[in-house]
Protein backbone atom coordinates (compact mmCIF):
# COMPACT_ATOMS: atom_id res chain seq x y z
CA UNK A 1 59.77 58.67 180.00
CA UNK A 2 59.75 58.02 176.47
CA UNK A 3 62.55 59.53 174.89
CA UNK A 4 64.14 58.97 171.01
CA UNK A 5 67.91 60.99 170.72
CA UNK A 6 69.40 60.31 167.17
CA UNK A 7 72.95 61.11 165.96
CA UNK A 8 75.53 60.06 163.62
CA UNK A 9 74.58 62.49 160.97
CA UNK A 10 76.67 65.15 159.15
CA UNK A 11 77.99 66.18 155.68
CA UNK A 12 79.46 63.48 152.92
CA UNK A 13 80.09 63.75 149.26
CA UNK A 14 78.19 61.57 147.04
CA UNK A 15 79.06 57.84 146.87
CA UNK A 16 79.60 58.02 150.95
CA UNK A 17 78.38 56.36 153.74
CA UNK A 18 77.55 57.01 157.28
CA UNK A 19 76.30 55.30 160.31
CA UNK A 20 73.13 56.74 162.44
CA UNK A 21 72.22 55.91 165.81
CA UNK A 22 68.94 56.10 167.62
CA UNK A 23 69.46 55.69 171.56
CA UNK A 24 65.90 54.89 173.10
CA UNK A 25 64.19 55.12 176.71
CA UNK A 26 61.74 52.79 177.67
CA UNK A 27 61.12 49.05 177.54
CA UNK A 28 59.27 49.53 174.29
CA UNK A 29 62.77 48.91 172.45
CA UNK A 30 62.52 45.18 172.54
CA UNK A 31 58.98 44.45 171.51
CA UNK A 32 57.99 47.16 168.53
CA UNK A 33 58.69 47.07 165.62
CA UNK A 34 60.91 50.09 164.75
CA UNK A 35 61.84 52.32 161.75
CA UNK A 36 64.06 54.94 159.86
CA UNK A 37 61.78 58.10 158.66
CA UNK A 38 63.20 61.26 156.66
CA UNK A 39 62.24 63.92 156.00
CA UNK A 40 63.74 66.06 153.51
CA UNK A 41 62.72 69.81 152.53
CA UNK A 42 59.20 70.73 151.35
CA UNK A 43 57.98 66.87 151.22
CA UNK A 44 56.13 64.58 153.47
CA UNK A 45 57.94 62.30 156.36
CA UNK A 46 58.41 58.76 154.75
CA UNK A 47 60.13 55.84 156.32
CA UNK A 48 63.02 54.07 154.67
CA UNK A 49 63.87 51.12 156.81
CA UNK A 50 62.31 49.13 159.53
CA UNK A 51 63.20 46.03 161.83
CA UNK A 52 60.72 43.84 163.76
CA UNK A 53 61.33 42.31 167.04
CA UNK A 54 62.65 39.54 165.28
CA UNK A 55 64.88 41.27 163.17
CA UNK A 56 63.30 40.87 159.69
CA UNK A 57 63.83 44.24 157.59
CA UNK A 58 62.08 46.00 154.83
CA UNK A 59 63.00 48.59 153.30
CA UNK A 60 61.45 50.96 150.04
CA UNK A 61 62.79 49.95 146.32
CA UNK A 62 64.48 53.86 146.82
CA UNK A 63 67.22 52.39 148.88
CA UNK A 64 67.33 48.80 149.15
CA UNK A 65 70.87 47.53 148.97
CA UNK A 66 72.37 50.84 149.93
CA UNK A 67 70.69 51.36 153.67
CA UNK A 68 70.33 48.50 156.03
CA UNK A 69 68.94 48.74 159.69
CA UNK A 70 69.48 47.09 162.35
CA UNK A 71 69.22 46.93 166.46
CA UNK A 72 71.38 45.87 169.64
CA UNK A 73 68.15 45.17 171.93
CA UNK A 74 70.75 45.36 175.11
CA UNK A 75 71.53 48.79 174.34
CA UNK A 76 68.40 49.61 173.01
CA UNK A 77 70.03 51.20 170.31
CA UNK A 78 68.83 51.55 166.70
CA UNK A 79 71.24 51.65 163.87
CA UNK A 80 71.42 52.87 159.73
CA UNK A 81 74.11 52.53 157.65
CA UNK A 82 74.27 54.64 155.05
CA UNK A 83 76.33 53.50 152.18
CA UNK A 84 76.35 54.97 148.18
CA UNK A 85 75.00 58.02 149.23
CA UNK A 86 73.08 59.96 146.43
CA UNK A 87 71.97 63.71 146.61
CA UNK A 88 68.25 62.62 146.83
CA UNK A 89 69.02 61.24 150.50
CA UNK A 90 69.83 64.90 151.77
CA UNK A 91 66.93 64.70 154.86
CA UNK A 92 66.50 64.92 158.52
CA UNK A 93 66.54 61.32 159.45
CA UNK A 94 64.31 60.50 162.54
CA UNK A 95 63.72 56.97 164.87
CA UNK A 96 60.39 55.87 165.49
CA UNK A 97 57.79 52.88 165.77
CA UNK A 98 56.46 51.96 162.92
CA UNK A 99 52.53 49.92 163.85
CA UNK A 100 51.76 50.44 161.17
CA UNK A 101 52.47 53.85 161.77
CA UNK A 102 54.80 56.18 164.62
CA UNK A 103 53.57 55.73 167.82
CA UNK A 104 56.39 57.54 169.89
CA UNK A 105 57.04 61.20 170.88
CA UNK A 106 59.44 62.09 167.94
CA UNK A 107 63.18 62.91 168.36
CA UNK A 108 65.34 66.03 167.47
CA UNK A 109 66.25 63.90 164.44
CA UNK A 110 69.93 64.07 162.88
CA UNK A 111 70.26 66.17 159.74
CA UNK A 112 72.24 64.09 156.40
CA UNK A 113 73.40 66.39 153.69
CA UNK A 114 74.78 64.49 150.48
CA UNK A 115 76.59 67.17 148.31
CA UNK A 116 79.92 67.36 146.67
């Protein structure tokens, strides 16, 4: 069964970092090409970081240089740090595929709240 479970997220105070994880079922893991979405109150889902199968990243001009993605294919684990932390990055953060678009069954998510 496909499954997505995210954690890792909580409270910090702006200028903060934190690490998010994204623990996946399936054999998918390996071949997709995966990303970071959030969501944050009354706006639209948008992704903020992905990783192909090769490991080449992209991410949005919004937070290149403070998030960076990244993947341990043996645990089939997906990974964000979150460093320099701004207000604006308050969200639910969720895993996903990204083909060009999510393909998978979404996760609970993991709520980030930036605030001082």
């Amino acid at each position: 069964q496909l499954q997505l479970v995210q954690s890792g997220g909580g409270l910090v105070q702006p200028g903060g970092s934190l690490r998010l994880s994204c623990a996946a079922s399936g054999t998918f893991f390996n071949i997709y090409t995966m990303g970071w979405y959030r969501q944050a109150p009354g706006k639209q889902r948008e992704l903020v970081a992905r990783i192909t199968s090769g490991g080449s990243t992209n991410y949005p001009d919004s937070v290149k240089g403070r998030l960076t993605i990244s993947k341990d294919n043996a645990k089939r684990t997906l990974y964000l740090q979150m460093n320099s932390l701004k207000p604006e990055d308050t969200a639910v953060y969720y895993c996903n595929s990204d083909r060009p678009y999510p393909t998978l069954p979404w996760g609970q998510g993991t709520q980030v709240t930036v605030s001082s």
